[in-house]
Protein backbone atom coordinates (compact mmCIF):
# COMPACT_ATOMS: atom_id res chain seq x y z
CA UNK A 1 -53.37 69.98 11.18
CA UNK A 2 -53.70 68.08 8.40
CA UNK A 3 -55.38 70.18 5.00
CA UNK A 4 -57.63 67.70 4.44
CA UNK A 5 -61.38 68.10 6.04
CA UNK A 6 -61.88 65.29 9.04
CA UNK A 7 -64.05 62.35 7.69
CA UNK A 8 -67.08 61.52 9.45
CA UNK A 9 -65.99 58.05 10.36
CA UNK A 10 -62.49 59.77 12.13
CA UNK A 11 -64.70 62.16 14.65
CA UNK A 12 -64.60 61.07 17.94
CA UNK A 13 -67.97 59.39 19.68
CA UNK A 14 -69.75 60.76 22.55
CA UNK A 15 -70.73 57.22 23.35
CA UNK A 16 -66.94 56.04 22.99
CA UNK A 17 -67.18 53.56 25.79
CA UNK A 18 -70.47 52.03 24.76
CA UNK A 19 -70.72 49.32 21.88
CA UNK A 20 -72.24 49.90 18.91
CA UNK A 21 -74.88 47.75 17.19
CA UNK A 22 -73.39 47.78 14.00
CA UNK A 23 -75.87 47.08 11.07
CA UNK A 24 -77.12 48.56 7.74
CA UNK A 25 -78.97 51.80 6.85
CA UNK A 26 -80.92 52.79 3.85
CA UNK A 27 -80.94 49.32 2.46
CA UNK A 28 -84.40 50.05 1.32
CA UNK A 29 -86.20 52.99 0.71
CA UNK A 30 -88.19 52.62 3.47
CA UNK A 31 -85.15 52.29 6.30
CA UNK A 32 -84.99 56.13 6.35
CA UNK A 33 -88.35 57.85 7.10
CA UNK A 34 -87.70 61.58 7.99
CA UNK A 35 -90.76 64.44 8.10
CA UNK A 36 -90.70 67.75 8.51
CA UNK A 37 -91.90 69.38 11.60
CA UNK A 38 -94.05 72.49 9.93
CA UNK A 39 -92.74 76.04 11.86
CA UNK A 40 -96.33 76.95 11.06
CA UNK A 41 -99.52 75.06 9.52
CA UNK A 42 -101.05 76.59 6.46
CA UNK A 43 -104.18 78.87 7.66
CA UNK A 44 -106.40 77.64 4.93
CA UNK A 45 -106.50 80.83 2.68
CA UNK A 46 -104.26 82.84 0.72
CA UNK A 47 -103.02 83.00 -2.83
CA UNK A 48 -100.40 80.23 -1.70
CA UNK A 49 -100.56 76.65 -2.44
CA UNK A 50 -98.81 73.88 0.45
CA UNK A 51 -98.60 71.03 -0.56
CA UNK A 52 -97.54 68.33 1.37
CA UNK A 53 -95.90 65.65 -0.16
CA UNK A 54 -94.12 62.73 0.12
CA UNK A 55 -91.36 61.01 -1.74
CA UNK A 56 -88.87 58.57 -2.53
CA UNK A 57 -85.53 58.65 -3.73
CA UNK A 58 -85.84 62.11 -5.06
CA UNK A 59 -84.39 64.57 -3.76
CA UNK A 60 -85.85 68.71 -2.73
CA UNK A 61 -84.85 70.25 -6.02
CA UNK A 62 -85.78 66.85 -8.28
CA UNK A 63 -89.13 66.77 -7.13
CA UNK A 64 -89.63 70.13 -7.02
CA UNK A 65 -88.66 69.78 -11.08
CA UNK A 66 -91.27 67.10 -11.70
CA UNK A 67 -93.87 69.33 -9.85
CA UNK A 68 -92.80 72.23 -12.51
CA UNK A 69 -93.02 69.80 -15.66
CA UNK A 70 -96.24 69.02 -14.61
CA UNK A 71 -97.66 72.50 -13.78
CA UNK A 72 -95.87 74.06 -16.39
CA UNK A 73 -93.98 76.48 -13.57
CA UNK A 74 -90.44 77.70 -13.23
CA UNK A 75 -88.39 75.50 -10.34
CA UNK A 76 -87.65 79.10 -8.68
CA UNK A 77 -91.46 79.35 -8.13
CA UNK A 78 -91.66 77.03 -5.75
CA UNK A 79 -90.89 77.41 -1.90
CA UNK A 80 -89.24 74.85 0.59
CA UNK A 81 -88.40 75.14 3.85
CA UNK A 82 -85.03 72.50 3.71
CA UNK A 83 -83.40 70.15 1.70
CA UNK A 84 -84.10 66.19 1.82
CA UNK A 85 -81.72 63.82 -0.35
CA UNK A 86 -82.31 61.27 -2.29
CA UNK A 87 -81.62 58.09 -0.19
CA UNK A 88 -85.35 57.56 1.71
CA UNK A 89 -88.65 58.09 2.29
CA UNK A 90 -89.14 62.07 3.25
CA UNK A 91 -92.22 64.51 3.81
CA UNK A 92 -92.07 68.21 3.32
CA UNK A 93 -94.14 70.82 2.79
CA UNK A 94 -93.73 72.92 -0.82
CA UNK A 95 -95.22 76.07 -1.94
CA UNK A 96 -96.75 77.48 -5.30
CA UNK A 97 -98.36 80.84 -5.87
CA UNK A 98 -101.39 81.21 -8.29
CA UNK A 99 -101.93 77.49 -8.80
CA UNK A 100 -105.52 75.62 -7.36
CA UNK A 101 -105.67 72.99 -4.96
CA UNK A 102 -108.01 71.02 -7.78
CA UNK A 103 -104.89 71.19 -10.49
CA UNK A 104 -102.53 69.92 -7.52
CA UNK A 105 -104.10 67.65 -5.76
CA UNK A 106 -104.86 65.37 -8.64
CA UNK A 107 -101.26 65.33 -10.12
CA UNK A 108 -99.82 61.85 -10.72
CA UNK A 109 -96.34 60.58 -9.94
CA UNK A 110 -93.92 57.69 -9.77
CA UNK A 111 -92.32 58.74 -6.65
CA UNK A 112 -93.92 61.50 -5.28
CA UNK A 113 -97.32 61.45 -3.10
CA UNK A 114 -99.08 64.57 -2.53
CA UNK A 115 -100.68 63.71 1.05
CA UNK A 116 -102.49 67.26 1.41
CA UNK A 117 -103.21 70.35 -0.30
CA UNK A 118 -104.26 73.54 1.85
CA UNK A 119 -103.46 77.56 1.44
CA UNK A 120 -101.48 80.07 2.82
CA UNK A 121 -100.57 83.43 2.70
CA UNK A 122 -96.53 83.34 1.85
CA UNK A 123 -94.31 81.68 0.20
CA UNK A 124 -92.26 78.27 2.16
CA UNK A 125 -88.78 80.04 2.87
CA UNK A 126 -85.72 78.09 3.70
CA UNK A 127 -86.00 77.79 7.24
CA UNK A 128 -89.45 77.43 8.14
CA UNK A 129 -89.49 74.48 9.59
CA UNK A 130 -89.19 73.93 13.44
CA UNK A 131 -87.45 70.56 13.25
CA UNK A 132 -87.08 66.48 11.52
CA UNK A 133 -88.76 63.84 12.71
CA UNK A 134 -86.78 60.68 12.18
CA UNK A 135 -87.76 56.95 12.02
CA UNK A 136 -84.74 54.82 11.49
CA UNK A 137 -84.72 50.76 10.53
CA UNK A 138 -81.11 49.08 11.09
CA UNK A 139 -80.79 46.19 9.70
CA UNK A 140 -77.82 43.40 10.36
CA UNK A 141 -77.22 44.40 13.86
CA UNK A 142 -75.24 42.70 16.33
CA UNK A 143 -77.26 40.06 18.45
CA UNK A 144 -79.84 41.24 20.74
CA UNK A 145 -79.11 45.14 19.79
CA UNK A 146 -82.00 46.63 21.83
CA UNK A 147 -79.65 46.87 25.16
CA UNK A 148 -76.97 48.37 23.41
CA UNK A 149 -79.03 50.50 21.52
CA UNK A 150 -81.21 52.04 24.56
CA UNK A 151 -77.83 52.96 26.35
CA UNK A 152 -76.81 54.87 23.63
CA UNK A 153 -79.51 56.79 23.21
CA UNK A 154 -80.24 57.06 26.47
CA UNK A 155 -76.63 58.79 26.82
CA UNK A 156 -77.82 61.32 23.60
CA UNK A 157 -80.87 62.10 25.07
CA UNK A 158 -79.33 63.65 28.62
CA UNK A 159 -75.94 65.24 27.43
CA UNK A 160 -77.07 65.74 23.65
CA UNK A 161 -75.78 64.62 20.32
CA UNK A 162 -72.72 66.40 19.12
CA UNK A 163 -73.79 68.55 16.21
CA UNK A 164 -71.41 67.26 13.77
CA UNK A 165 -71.96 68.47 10.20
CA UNK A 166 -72.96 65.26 8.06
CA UNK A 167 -70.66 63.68 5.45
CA UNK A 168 -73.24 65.49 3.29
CA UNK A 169 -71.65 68.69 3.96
CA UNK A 170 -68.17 67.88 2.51
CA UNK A 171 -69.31 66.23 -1.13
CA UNK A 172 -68.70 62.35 -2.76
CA UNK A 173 -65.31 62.72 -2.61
CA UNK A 174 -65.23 64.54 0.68
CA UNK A 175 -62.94 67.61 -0.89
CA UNK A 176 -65.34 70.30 -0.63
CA UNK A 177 -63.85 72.01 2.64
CA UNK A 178 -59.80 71.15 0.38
CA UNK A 179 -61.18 73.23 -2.69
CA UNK A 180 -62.80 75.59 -0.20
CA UNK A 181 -59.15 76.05 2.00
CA UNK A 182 -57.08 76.34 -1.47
CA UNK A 183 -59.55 79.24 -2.73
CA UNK A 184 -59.19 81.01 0.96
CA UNK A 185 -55.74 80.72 1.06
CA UNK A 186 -55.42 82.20 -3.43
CA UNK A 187 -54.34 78.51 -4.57
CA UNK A 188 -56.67 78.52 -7.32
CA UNK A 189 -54.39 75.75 -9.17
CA UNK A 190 -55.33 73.21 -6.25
CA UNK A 191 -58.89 74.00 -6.35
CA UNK A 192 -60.01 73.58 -9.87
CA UNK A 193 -57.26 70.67 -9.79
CA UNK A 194 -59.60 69.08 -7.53
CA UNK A 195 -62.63 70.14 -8.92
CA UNK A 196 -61.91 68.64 -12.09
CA UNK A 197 -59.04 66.16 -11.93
CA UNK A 198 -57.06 64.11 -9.14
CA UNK A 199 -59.53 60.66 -9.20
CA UNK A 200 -60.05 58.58 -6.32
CA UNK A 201 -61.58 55.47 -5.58
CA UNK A 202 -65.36 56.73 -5.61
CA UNK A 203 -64.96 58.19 -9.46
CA UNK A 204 -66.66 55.83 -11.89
CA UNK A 205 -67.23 56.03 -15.56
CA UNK A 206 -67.38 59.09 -17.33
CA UNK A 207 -66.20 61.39 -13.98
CA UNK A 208 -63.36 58.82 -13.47
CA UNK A 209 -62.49 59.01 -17.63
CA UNK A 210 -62.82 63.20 -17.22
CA UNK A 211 -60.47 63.48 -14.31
CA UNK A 212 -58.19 61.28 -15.75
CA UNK A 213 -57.98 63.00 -19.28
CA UNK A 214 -57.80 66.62 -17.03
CA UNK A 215 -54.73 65.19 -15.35
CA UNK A 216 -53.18 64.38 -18.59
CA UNK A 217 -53.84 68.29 -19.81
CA UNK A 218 -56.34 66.84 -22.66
CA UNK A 219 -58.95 69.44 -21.40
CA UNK A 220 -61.19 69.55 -24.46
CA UNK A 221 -61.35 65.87 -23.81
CA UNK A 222 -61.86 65.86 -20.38
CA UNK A 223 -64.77 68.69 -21.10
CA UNK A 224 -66.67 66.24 -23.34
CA UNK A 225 -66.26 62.79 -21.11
CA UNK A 226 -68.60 65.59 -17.95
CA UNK A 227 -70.34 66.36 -20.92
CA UNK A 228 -74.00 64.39 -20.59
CA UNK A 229 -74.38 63.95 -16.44
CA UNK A 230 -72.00 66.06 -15.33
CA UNK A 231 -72.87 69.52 -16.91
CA UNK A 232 -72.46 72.01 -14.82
CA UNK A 233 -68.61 70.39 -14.67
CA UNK A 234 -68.16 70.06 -18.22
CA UNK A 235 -68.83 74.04 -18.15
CA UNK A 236 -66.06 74.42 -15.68
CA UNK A 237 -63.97 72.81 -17.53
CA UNK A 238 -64.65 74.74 -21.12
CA UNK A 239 -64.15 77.57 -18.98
CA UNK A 240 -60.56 76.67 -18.00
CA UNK A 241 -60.15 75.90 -21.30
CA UNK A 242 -61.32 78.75 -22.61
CA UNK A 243 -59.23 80.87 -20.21
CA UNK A 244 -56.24 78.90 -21.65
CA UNK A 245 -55.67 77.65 -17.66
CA UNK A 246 -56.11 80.91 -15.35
CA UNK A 247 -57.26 79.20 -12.29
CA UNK A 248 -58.57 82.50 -10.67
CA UNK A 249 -60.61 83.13 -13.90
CA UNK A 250 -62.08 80.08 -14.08
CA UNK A 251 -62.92 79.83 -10.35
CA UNK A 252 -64.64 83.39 -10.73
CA UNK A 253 -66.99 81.43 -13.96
CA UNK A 254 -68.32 78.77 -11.07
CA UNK A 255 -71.74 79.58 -10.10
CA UNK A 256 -71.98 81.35 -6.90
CA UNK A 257 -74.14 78.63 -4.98
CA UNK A 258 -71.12 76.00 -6.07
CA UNK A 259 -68.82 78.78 -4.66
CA UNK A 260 -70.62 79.33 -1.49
CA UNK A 261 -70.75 75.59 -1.47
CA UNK A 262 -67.30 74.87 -1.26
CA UNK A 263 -66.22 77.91 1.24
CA UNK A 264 -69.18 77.24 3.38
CA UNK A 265 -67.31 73.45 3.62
CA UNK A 266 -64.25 75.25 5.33
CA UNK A 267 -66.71 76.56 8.22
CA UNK A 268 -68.17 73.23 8.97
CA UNK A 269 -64.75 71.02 9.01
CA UNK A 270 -63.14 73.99 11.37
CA UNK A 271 -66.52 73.25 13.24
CA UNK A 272 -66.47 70.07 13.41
CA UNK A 273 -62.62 70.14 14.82
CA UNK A 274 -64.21 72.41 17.95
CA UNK A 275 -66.83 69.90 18.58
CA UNK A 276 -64.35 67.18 18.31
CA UNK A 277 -61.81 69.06 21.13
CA UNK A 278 -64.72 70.11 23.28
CA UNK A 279 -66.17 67.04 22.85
CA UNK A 280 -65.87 65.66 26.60
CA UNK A 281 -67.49 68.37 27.70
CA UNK A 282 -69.99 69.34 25.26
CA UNK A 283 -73.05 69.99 28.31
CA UNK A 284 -70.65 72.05 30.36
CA UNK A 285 -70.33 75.81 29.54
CA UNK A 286 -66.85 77.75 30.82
CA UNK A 287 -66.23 81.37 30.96
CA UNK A 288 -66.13 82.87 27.53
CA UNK A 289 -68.21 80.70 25.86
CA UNK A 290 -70.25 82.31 23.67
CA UNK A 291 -74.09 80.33 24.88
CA UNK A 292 -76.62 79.38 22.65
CA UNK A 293 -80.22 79.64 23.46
CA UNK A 294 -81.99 76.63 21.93
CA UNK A 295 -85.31 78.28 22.10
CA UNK A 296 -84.69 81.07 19.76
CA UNK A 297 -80.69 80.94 18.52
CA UNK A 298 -79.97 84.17 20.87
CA UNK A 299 -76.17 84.01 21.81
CA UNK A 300 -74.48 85.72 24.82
CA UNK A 301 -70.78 85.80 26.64
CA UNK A 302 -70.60 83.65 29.65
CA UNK A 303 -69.15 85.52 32.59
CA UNK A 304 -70.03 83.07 35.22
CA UNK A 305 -70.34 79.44 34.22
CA UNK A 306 -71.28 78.25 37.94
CA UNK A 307 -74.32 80.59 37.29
CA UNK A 308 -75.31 79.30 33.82
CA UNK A 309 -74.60 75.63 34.29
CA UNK A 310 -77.91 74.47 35.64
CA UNK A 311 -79.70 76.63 32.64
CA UNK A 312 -76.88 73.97 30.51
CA UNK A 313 -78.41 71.04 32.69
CA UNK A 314 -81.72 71.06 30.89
CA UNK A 315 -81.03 72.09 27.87
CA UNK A 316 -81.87 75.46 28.08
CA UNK A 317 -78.58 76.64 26.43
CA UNK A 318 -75.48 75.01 25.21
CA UNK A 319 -71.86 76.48 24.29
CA UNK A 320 -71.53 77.07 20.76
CA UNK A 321 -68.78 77.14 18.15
CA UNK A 322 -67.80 78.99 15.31
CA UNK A 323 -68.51 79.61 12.34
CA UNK A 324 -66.02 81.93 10.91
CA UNK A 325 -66.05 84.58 9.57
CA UNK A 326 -66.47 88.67 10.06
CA UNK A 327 -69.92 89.00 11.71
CA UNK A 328 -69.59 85.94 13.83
CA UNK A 329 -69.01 86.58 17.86
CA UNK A 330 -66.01 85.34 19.08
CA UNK A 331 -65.19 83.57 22.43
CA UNK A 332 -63.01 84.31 25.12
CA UNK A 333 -61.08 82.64 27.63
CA UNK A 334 -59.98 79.06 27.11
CA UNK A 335 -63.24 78.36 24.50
CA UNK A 336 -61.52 81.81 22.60
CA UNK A 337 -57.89 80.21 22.63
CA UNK A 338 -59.37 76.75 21.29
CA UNK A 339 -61.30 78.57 18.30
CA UNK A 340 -58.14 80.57 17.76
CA UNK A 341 -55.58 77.17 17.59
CA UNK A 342 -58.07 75.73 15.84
CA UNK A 343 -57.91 78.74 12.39
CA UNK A 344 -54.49 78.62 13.38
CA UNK A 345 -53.74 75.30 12.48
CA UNK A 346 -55.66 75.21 9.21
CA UNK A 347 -53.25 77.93 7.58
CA UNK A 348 -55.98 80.29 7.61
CA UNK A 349 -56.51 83.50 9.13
CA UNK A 350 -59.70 85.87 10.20
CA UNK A 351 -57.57 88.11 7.56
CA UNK A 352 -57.96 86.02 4.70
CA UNK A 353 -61.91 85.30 5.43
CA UNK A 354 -62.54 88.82 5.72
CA UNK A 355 -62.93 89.28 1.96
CA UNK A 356 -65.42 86.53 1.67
CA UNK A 357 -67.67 88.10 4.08
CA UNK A 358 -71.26 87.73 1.94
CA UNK A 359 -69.37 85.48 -0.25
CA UNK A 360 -70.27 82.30 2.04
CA UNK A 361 -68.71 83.21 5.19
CA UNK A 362 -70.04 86.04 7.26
CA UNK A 363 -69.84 83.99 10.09
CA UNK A 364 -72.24 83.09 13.17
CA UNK A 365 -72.18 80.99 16.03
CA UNK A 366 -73.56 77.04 15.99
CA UNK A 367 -74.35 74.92 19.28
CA UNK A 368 -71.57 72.40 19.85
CA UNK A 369 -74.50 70.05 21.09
CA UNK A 370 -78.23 69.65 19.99
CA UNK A 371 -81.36 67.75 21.92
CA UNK A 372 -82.41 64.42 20.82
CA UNK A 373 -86.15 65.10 21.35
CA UNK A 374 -88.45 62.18 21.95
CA UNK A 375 -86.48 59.28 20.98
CA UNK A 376 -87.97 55.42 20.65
CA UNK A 377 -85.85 52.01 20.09
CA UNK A 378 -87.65 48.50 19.79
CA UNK A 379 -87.08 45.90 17.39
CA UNK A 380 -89.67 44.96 14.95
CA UNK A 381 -90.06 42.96 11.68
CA UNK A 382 -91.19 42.92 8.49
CA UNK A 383 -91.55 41.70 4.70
CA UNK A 384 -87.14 42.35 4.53
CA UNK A 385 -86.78 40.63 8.16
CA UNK A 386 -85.90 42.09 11.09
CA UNK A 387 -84.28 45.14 12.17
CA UNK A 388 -83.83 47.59 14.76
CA UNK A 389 -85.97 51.04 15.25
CA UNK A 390 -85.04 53.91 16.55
CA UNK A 391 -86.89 57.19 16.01
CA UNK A 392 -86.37 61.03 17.14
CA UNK A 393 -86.27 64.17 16.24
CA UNK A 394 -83.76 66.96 15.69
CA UNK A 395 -83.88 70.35 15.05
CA UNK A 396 -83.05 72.26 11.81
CA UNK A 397 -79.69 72.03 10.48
CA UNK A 398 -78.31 69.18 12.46
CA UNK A 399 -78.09 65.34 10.65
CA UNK A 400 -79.65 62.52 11.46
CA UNK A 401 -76.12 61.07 10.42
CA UNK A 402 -74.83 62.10 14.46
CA UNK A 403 -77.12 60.25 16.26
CA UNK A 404 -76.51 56.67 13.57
CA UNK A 405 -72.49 56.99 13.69
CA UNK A 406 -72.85 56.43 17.33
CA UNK A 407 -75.32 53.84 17.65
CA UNK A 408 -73.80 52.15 14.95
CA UNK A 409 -69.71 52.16 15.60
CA UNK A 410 -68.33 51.02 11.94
């Protein structure tokens, strides 16, 4: 296996054997609509304020740093359920304590619209959301898409949409899971080398200029060009200087969501590489998977698979994959001697993730498949022209990103 993480685009498709539409999405803002689906509604009292809001090409933790200029409020004050990037029009649900709905509900904003204020008793956690609602516009499709387009999702909807981390997941560059595999395996050289050198095609400007100096061991030049947007890097890189070039001391100085971050990357490209080998049989469960239960994330060994396959048929459990690390529950049979090839290929052990158990990789188990609830296609203009619409919804954790790479086919 190769030590780079799998690209998106080199996953295999569940819809293989069906053509894609092709097309364009995220053109404009308003080509990617996605809501949150609330876990609860706010019961109307409490010293919590939810405000629902909507907004465009911001993303979670930008908005959520207007809303604190404006209310004059630390960012960590403020409670969300998930993260939404920047590319789109999203609507979530955020939390303050001891503000009042009068001094929210008239703030003023380029890009963000507060669409209702109401109470509650806690604070938004990460996680408290039942599911996204999607509402897709592709644009540039292949003639007469809508065909195509139904028999694709038509295929999602009744075996599933393999749960595929997103591109997302992995960083620009798509080195996270590289930097993560290099710290796992003590090769702290490789991993800051990454972090803060070895350019490729998507560095521009100053991150381009800062890699290059790094590579050329002009550090204290390479610190100032991250200097300005980049300065959390620039930091790294002081850092390295300062610790005239210990790796392992400079990797220790990164802050701990960055580190969690990049190890957490290792989990979901080992992840995706199960999905990817299970992938022609992602509805079927065989003895010693480990089953998911999509109605509360229970997990259990299957000991008869004849027995649990109809419970499989409608979606009332799928098999699942791992996550590794030390608390996660490990299969048996042939889905145990997959996972193990799998680690065994990467150059990494259960041995060597041990250490980083609470560090980013504890471990747990993730469904290899996920429903596509309520889905819609129809084609549909507007002001921009034409395009094609699909809309569904997923549930937490899982990216719209698997359900477009296979009605699309680049």
């Amino acid at each position: 296996m190769s030590s780079e993480s799998l690209a998106l685009r080199d996953l295999p498709y569940l819809t293989a054997d069906l053509p894609g539409i092709g097309g364009v999405i995220k053109r404009y803002d308003e080509d990617f609509l996605v809501e949150e689906i609330p876990l609860y509604p706010p019961c109307g009292e409490g010293t919590h304020i939810y405000l629902f809001l909507e907004k465009r090409g911001l993303t979670t933790h930008a908005a959520i740093r207007e809303l604190a200029g404006k209310l004059r409020r630390n960012p960590r004050d403020f409670g969300y359920a998930g993260l939404k990037d920047a590319h789109g029009v999203t609507r979530q649900m955020i939390s303050i304590e001891h503000a009042t709905p009068e001094d929210t509900a008239s703030l003023s904003f380029s890009r963000i619209r507060i669409l209702s204020v109401d109470r509650h008793t806690n604070k938004i956690k990460l996680g408290h959301l039942s599911g996204n609602r999607f509402d897709l516009r592709v644009r540039d499709t292949i003639q007469a898409p809508l065909e195509a387009g139904r028999a694709i999702v038509d295929r999602l909807a009744s075996r599933g949409v393999p749960n595929y981390f997103g591109s997302q997941r992995f960083g620009t560059r798509g080195d996270n899971a590289e930097i993560g595999r290099a710290v796992l395996c003590e090769d702290y050289g490789r991993a800051i080398a990454f972090m803060l050198g070895k350019p490729t095609e998507v560095d521009r400007g100053a991150a381009r200029k800062a890699r290059e100096l790094f590579d050329t061991g002009d550090i204290a030049g390479a610190a100032r060009a991250w200097s300005g947007k980049f300065p959390q890097t620039a930091r790294i890189c002081r850092a390295f200087e300062a610790f005239d070039g210990d790796a392992a001391k400079t990797w220790r100085s990164v802050d701990r969501s960055m580190r969690t971050l990049y190890l957490s990357a290792v989990q979901s490209d080992l992840f995706n590489r199960v999905v990817a080998k299970r992938l022609e049989s992602l509805d079927k469960v065989m003895v010693g998977d480990v089953a998911w239960k999509h109605r509360n994330g229970a997990c259990f060994g299957v000991e008869d698979a004849a027995a649990e396959q109809p419970r499989c048929d409608v979606f009332e459990i799928s098999p699942s994959g791992p996550l590794y690390g030390r608390k996660m529950k490990a299969a048996c049979g042939v889905p145990g001697e997959i996972e193990t090839a799998i680690l065994d290929a990467s150059g990494l052990t259960m041995e060597r993730l041990r250490p980083w158990s609470g560090k980013g990789l504890s471990g747990a188990r993730r469904p290899l498949r996920v429903p596509l609830g309520d889905p819609e296609v129809g084609f549909a203009e507007d002001e921009q022209g034409s395009f094609f619409r699909v809309s569904f919804q997923l549930p937490p954790g899982s990216y719209a990103t698997a359900v477009t790479r296979e009605l699309c086919k680049p």
